[in-house]
Protein backbone atom coordinates (compact mmCIF):
# COMPACT_ATOMS: atom_id res chain seq x y z
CA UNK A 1 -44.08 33.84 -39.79
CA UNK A 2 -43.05 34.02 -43.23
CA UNK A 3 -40.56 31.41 -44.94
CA UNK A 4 -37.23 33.54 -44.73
CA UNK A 5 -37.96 33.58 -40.95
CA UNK A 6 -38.57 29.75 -41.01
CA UNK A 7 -35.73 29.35 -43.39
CA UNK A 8 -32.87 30.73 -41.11
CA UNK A 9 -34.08 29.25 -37.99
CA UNK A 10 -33.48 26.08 -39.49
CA UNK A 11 -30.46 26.60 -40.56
CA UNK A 12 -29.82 28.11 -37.22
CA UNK A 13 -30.57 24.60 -35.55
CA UNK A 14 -28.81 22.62 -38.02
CA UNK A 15 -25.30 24.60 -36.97
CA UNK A 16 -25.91 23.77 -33.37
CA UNK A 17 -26.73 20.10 -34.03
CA UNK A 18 -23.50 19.23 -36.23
CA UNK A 19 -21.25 21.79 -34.46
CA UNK A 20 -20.79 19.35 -31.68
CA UNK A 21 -20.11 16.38 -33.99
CA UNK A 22 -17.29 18.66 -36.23
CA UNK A 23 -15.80 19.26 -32.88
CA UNK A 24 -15.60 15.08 -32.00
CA UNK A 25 -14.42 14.85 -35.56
CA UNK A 26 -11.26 16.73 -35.01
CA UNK A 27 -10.23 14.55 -32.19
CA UNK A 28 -10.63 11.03 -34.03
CA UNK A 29 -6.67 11.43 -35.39
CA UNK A 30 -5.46 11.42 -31.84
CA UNK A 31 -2.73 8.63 -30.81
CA UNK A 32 -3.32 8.29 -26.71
CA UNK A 33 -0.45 6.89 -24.11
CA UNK A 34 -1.47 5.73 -21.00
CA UNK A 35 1.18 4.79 -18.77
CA UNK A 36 1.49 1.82 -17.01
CA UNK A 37 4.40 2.05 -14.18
CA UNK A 38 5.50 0.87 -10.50
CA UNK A 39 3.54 -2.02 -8.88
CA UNK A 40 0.87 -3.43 -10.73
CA UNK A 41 -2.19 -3.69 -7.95
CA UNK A 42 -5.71 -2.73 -7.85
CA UNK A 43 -4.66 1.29 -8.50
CA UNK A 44 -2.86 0.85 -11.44
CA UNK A 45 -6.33 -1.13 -13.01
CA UNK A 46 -8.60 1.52 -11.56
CA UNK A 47 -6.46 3.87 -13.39
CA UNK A 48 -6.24 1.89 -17.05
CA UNK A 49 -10.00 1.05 -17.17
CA UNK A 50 -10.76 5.04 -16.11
CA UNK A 51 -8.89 6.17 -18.68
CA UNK A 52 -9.82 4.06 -21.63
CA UNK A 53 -13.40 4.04 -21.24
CA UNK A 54 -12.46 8.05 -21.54
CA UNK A 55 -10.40 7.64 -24.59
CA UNK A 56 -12.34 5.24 -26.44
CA UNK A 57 -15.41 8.08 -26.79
CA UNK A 58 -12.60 9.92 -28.53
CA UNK A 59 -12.62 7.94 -31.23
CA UNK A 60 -8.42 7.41 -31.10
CA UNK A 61 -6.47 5.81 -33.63
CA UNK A 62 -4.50 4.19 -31.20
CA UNK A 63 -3.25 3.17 -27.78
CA UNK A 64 0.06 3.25 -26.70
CA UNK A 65 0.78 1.15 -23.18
CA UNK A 66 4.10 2.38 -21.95
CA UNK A 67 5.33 -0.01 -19.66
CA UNK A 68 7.68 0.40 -17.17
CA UNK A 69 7.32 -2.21 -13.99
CA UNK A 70 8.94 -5.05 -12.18
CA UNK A 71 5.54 -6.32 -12.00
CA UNK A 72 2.54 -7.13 -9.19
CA UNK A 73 -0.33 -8.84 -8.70
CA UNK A 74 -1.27 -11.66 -10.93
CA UNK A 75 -5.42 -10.78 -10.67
CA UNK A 76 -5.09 -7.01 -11.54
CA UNK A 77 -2.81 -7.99 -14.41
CA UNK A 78 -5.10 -10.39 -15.84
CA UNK A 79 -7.52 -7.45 -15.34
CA UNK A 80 -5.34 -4.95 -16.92
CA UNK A 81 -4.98 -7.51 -19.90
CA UNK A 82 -8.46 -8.05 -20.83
CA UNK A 83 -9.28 -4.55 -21.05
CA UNK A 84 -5.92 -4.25 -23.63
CA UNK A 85 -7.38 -7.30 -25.47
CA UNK A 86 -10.92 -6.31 -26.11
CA UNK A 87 -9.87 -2.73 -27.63
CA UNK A 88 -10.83 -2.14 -30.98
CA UNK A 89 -8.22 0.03 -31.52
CA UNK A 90 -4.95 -0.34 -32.95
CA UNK A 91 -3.46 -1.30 -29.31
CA UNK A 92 0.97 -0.94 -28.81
CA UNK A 93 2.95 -2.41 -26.18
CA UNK A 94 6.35 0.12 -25.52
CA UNK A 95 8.32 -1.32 -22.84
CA UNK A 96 10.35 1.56 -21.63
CA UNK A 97 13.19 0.49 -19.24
CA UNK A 98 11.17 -3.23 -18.25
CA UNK A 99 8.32 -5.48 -18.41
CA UNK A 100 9.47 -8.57 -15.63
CA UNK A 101 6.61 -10.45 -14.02
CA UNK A 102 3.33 -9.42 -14.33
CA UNK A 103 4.26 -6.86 -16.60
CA UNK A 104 4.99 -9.80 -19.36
CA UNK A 105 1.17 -10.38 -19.74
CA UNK A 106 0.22 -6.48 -20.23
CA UNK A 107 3.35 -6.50 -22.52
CA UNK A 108 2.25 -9.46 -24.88
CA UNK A 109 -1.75 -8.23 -24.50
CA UNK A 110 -1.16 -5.70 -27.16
CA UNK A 111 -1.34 -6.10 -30.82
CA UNK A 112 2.47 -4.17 -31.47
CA UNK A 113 5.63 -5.17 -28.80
CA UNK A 114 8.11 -2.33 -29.27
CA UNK A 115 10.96 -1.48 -27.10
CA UNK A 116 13.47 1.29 -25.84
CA UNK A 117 17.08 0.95 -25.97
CA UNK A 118 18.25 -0.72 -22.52
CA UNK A 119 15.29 -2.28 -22.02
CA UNK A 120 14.49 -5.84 -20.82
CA UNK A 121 11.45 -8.40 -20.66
CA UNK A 122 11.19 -11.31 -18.48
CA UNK A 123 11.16 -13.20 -14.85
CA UNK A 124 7.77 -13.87 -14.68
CA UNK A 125 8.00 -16.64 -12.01
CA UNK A 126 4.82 -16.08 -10.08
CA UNK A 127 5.23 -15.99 -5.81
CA UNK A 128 4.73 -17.97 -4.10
CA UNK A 129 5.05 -19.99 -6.50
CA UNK A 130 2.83 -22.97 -5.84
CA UNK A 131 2.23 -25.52 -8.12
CA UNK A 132 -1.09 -24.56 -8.88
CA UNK A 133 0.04 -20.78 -9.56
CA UNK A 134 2.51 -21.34 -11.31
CA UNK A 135 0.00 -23.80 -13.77
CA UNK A 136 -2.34 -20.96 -14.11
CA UNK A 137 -0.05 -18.30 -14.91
CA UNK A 138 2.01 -20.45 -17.54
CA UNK A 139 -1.10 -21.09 -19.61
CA UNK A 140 -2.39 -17.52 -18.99
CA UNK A 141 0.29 -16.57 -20.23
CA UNK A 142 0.46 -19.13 -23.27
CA UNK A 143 -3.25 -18.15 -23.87
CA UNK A 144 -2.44 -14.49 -24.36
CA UNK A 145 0.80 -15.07 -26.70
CA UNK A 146 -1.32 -17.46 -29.14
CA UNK A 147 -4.06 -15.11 -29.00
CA UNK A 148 -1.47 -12.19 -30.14
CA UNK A 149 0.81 -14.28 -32.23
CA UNK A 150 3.79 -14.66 -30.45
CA UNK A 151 5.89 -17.56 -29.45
CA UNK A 152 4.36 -19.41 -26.64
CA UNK A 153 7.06 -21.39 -25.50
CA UNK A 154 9.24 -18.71 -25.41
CA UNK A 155 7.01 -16.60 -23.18
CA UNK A 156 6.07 -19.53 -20.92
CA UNK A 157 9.81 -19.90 -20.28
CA UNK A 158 9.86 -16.71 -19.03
CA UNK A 159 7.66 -18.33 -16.22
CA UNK A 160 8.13 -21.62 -15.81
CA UNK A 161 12.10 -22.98 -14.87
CA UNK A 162 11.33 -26.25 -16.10
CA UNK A 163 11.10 -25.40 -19.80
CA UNK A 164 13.93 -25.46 -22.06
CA UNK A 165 14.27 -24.03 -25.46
CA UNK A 166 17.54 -24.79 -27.25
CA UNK A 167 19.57 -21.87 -27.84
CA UNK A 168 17.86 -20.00 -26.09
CA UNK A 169 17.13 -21.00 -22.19
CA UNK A 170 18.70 -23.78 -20.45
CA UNK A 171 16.55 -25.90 -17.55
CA UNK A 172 16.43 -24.37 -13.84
CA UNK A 173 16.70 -21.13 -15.40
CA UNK A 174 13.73 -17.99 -16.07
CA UNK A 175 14.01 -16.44 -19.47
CA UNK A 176 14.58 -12.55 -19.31
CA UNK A 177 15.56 -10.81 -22.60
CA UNK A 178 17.33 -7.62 -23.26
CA UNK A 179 15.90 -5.11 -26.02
CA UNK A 180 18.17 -7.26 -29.25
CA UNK A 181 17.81 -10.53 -27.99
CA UNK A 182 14.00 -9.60 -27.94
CA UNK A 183 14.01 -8.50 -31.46
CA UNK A 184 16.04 -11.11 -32.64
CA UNK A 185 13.50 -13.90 -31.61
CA UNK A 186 10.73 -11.80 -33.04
CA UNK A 187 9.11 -10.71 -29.75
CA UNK A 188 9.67 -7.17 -29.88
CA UNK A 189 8.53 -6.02 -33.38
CA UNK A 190 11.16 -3.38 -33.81
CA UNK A 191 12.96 -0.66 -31.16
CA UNK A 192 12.43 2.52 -30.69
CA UNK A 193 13.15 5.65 -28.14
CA UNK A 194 10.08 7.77 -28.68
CA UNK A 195 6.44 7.40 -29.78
CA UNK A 196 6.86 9.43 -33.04
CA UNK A 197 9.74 7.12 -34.01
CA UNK A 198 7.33 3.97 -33.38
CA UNK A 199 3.93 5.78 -34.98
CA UNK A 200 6.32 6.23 -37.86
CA UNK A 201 7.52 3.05 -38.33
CA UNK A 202 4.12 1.46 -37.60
CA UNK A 203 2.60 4.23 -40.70
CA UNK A 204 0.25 5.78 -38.40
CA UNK A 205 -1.11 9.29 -39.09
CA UNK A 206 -2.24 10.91 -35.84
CA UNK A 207 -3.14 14.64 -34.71
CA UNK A 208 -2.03 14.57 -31.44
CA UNK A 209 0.01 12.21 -29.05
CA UNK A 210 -1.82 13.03 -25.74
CA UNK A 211 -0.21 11.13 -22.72
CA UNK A 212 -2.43 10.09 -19.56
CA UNK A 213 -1.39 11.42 -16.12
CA UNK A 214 -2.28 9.89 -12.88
CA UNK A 215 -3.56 12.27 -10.04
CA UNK A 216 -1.94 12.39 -6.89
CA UNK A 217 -4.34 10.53 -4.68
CA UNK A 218 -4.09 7.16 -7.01
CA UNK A 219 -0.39 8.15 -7.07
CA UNK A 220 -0.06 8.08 -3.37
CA UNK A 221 -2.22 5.78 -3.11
CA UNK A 222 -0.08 3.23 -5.10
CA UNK A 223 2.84 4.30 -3.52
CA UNK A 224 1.41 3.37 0.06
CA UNK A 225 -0.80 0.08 -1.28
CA UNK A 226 3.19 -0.91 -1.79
CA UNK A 227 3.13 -4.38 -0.02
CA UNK A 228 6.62 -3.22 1.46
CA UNK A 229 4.93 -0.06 2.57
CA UNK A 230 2.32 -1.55 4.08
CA UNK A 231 4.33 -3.36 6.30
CA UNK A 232 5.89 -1.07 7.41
CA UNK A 233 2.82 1.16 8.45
CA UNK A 234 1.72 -2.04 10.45
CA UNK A 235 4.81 -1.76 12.05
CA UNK A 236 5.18 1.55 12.98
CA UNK A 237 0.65 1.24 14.40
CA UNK A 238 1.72 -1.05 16.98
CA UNK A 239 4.69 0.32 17.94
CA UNK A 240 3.06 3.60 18.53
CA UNK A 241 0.11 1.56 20.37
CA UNK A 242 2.92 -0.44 22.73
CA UNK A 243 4.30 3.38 23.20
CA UNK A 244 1.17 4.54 24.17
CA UNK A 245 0.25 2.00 26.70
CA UNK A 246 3.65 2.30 28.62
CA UNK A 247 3.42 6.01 28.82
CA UNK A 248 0.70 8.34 31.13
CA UNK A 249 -2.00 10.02 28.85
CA UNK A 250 -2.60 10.58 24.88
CA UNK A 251 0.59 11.45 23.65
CA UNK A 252 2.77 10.88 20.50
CA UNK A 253 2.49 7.57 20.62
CA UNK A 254 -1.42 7.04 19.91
CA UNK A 255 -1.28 9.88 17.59
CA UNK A 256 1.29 7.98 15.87
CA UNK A 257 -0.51 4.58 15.61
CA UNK A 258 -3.92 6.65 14.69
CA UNK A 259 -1.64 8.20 11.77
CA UNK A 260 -0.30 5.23 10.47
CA UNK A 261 -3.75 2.87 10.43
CA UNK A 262 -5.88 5.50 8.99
CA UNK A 263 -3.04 5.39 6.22
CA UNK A 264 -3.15 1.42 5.47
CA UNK A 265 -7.34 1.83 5.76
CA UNK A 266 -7.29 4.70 3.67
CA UNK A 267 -5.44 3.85 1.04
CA UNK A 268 -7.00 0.23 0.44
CA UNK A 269 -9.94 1.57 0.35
CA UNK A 270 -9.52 4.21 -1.95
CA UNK A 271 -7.77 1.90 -4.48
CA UNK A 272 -10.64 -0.75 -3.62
CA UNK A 273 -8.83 -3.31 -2.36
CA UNK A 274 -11.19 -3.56 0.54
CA UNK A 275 -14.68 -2.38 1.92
CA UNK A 276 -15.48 -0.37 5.18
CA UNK A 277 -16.34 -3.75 6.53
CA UNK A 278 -12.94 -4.10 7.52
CA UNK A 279 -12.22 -0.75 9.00
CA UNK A 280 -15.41 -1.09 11.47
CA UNK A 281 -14.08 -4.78 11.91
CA UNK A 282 -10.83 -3.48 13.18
CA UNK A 283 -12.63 -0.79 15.13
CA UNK A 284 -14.36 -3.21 16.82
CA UNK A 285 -10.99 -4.96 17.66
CA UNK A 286 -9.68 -1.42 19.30
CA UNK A 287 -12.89 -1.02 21.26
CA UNK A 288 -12.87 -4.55 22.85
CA UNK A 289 -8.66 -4.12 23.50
CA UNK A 290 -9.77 -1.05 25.26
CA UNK A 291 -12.79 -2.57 27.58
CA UNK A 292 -10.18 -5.37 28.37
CA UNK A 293 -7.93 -2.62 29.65
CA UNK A 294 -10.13 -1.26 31.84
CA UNK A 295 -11.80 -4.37 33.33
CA UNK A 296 -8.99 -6.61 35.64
CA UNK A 297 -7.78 -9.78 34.25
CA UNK A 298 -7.38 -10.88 30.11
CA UNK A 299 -10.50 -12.64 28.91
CA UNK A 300 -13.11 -12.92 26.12
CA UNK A 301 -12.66 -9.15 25.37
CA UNK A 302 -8.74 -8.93 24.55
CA UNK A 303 -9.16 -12.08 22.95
CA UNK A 304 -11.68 -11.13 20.53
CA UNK A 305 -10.34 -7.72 20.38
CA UNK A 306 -6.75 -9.33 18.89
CA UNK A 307 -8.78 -11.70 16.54
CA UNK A 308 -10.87 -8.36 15.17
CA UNK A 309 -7.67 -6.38 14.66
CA UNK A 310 -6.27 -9.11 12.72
CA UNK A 311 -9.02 -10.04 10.48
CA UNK A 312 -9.62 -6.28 9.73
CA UNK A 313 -5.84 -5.89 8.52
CA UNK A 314 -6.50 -9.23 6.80
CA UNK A 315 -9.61 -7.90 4.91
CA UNK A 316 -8.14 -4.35 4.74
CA UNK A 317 -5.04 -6.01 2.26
CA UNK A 318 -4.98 -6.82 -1.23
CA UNK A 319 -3.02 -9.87 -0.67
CA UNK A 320 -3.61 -12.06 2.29
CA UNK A 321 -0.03 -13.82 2.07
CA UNK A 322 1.59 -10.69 2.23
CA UNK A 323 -1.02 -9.45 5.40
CA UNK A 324 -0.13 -12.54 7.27
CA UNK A 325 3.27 -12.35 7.40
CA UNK A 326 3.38 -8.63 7.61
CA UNK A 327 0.79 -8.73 10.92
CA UNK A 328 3.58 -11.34 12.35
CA UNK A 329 6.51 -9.43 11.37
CA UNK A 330 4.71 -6.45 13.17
CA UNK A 331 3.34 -8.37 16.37
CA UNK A 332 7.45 -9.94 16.89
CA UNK A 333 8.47 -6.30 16.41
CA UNK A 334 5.74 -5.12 18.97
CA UNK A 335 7.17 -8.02 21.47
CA UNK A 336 10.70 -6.76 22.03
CA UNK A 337 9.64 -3.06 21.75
CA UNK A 338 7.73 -4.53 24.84
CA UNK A 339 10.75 -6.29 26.18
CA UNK A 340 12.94 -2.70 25.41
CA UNK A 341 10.67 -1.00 27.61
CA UNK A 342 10.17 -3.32 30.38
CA UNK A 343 13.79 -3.90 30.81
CA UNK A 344 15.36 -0.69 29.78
CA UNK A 345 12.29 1.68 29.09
CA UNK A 346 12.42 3.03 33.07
CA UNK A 347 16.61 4.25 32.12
CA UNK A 348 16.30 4.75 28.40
CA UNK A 349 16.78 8.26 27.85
CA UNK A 350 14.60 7.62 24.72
CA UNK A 351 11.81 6.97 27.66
CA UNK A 352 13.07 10.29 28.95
CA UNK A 353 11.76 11.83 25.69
CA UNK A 354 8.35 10.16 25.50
CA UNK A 355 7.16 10.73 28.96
CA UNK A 356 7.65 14.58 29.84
CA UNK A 357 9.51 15.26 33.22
CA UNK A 358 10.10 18.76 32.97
CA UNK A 359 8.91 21.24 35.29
CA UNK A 360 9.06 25.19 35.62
CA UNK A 361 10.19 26.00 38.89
CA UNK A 362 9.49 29.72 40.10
CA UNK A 363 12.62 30.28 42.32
CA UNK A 364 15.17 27.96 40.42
CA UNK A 365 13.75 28.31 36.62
CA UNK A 366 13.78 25.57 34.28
CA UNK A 367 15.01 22.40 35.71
CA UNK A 368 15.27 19.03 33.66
CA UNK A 369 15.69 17.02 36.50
CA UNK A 370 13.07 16.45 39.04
CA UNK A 371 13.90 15.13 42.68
CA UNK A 372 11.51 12.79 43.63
CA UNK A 373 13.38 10.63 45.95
CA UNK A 374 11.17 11.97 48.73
CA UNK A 375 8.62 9.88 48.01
CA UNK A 376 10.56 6.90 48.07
CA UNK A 377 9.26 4.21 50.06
CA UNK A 378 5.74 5.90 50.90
CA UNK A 379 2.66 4.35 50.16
CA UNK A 380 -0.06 5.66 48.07
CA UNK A 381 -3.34 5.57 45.57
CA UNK A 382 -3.24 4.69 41.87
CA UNK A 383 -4.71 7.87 40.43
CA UNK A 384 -5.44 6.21 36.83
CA UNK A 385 -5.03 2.69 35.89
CA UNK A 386 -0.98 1.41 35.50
CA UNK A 387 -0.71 -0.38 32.34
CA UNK A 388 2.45 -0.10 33.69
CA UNK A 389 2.64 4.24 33.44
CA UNK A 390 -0.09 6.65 35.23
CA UNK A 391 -0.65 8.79 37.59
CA UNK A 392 -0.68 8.20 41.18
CA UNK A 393 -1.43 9.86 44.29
CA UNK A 394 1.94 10.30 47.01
CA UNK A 395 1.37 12.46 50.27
CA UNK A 396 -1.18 14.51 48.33
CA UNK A 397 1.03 14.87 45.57
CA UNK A 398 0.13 13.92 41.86
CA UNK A 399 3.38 11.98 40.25
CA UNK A 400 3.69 10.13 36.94
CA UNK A 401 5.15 6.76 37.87
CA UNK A 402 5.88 2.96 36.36
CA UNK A 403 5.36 -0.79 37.17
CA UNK A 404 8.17 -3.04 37.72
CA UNK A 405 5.48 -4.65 34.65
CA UNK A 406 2.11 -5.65 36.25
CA UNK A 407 -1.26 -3.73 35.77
CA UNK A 408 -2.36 -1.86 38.97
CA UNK A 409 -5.89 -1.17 38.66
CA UNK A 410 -7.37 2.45 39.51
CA UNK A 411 -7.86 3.12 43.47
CA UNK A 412 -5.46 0.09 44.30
CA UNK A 413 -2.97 0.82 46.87
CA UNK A 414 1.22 1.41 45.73
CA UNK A 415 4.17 1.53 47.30
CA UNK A 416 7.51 3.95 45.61
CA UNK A 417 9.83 1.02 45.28
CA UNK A 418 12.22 3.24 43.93
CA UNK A 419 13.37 6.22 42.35
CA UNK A 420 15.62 6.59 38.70
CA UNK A 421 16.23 10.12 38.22
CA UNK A 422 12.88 11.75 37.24
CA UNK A 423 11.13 8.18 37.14
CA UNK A 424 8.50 6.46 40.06
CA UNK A 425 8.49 3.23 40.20
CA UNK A 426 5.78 1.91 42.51
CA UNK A 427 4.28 -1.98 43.46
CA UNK A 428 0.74 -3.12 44.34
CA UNK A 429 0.37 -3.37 48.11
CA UNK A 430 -1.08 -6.26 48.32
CA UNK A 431 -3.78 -7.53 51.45
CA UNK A 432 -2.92 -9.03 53.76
């Protein structure tokens, strides 16, 4: 091989080896904005650390942090605010429409505080707020505003009732500051509507703006990681499990509850707020409700069934305050859907449209109305278990029927008590 050859291979190699790097190079003028909205939770910090350890092999000139939140949980915050913090970037704070609560930290965490017309900072009382929480946040909060320069006093105020700055904030009172007043005592650096007006004023020569996105799986997953949200899927579980026990077969009601855990599991633990420790913890809890239902009586099995459930939801949250009261909320909920049904469930026609008792008649055609008063007073077999709907066995006859609100085991012998339209209600015969 003579030296031409050798000559333009190496050059050859040298193009490939610094193409790569001329290509990085025309990225390092780009300003990045990553978002920061709704509840502040486990999501929202899964998102910001994904996205900066992206950006920073960019090489960016700097980070905007638009902020736009009533605030969240304290932990993910403080989080959220050490990963601002140890950028070595130029890092700005743009509170677009509000940073209250926890979104004061993330707001003060960054070296520039700009904000939009209309916008307001403030209310950071934490909750509960215990003495000891409320210590911890003030001086994390302190911390942070020393660290960046700012006014600590004024910030802790935004926390803490019991400070009073003359002028400013009387006693028994939370700070919260609209866009001038925030300029005027030097918190927000200047305001501005858009990130080319505050790159401007800031002298920042940039490429690009390119503004983060979340996906829609962290987006509904924040949405339903909503501690108001959660509730309310608790809620609707058990209602759909107390619907399913008082009516015969799988119907709408278990499909519901199935529905409506799988979301609360789900979504915790794709945000990471829990482990599947406490999904097969709550299993558990379903399995040993469900060998308590079949075997007579209520013993070690429904009892450690309902302590499983509970310390799976428990687990399963990202705040236990807010599982505990939202597993009592449900469970009082649960008790007078219970009470609905036992008193009024057999006449509701809401019942009417759970339990199907329809029928296709060949000489008459559709009839809604079945006549079962036939069977009242005969005796018969419990087909399935009563827990209080099954099936039973009348004169050969397969009916759906009710308790007056016991259990009648499987193979016990009923009596047809009485008839309500469509419905069978039967009683345990018992020995004499």
């Amino acid at each position: 091989m003579d030296n031409k050859k050798i000559f333009i291979i190496l050059i050859s190699l040298g193009i490939l080896l610094f193409n790569p790097i001329a290509s990085l190079a025309q990225n390092n003028g780009d300003v990045f904005v990553v978002p920061i909205n709704g509840n502040i939770d486990n999501a929202t910090y899964q998102f910001v650390q994904r996205e900066l350890k992206d950006i920073e092999k960019l090489n960016p000139k700097a980070i905007i942090f638009e902020i736009d939140t009533y605030g969240g949980y304290i932990d993910e915050a403080e989080k959220i605010k050490n990963l601002i913090v140890g950028l070595e970037v130029p890092t700005i704070s743009f509170v677009n429409t509000k940073a209250e609560s926890a979104g004061v930290l993330l707001t003060i965490s960054g070296n520039n505080i700009v904000m939009a017309e209309g916008s307001t900072i403030g209310s950071a009382e934490p909750i509960p707020n215990t003495e000891k929480n409320l210590s911890y946040w003030v001086e994390e909060l302190r911390s942070t505003a020393i660290t960046k320069g700012r006014d600590p006093e004024l910030i802790a105020s935004m926390a803490d009732k019991s400070i009073e700055i003359d002028g400013i904030i009387e006693k028994d009172r939370l700070l919260n500051l609209n866009y001038k007043k925030a300029e005027e005592l030097e918190l927000a650096d200047f305001i501005s509507n858009d990130y080319e007006g505050i790159l401007e004023k800031l002298n920042i020569e940039y490429d690009e703006i390119k503004v983060s996105e979340m996906d829609f799986t962290i987006r509904m997953s924040k949405f339903l990681t909503n501690p108001y949200v959660l509730s309310m899927l608790l809620i609707i579980g058990f209602i759909g499990i107390v619907v399913e026990v008082f009516t015969a077969g799988f119907g709408a009601g278990g499909s519901v509850a199935i529905m409506s855990f799988a979301l609360y599991f789900g979504s915790n633990l794709i945000v990471g707020n829990t482990g599947w420790a406490s999904l097969i913890i709550f299993v558990a809890g379903i399995i040993l409700l469900f060998i308590e239902a079949v075997v007579p009586g209520f013993g070690i099995p429904g009892i450690g069934g309902i302590i499983a459930i509970v310390i799976g939801l428990i687990l399963a949250s990202p705040n236990i305050e807010i599982a505990i009261i939202s597993i009592i909320v449900a469970f009082i909920v649960s008790v007078v859907v219970i009470y609905l049904f036992l008193k009024h469930g057999q006449k509701s026609p809401i019942f009417d449209k759970i339990v199907l008792n329809t029928k296709q008649e060949g000489d008459s055609g559709y009839s809604s109305i079945i006549d079962n008063r036939k069977y009242l007073y005969d005796e018969g077999i419990a087909l399935t278990t009563l827990r209080p709907s099954g099936t039973i066995v009348v004169n050969g006859d397969r009916l759906d029927a009710v308790t007056e609100g016991q259990f009648i085991m499987k193979g016990e012998r009923i009596k047809v008590v009485k008839i309500e339209g469509s419905k069978v209600v039967v009683r345990k015969i018992e020995l004499k």
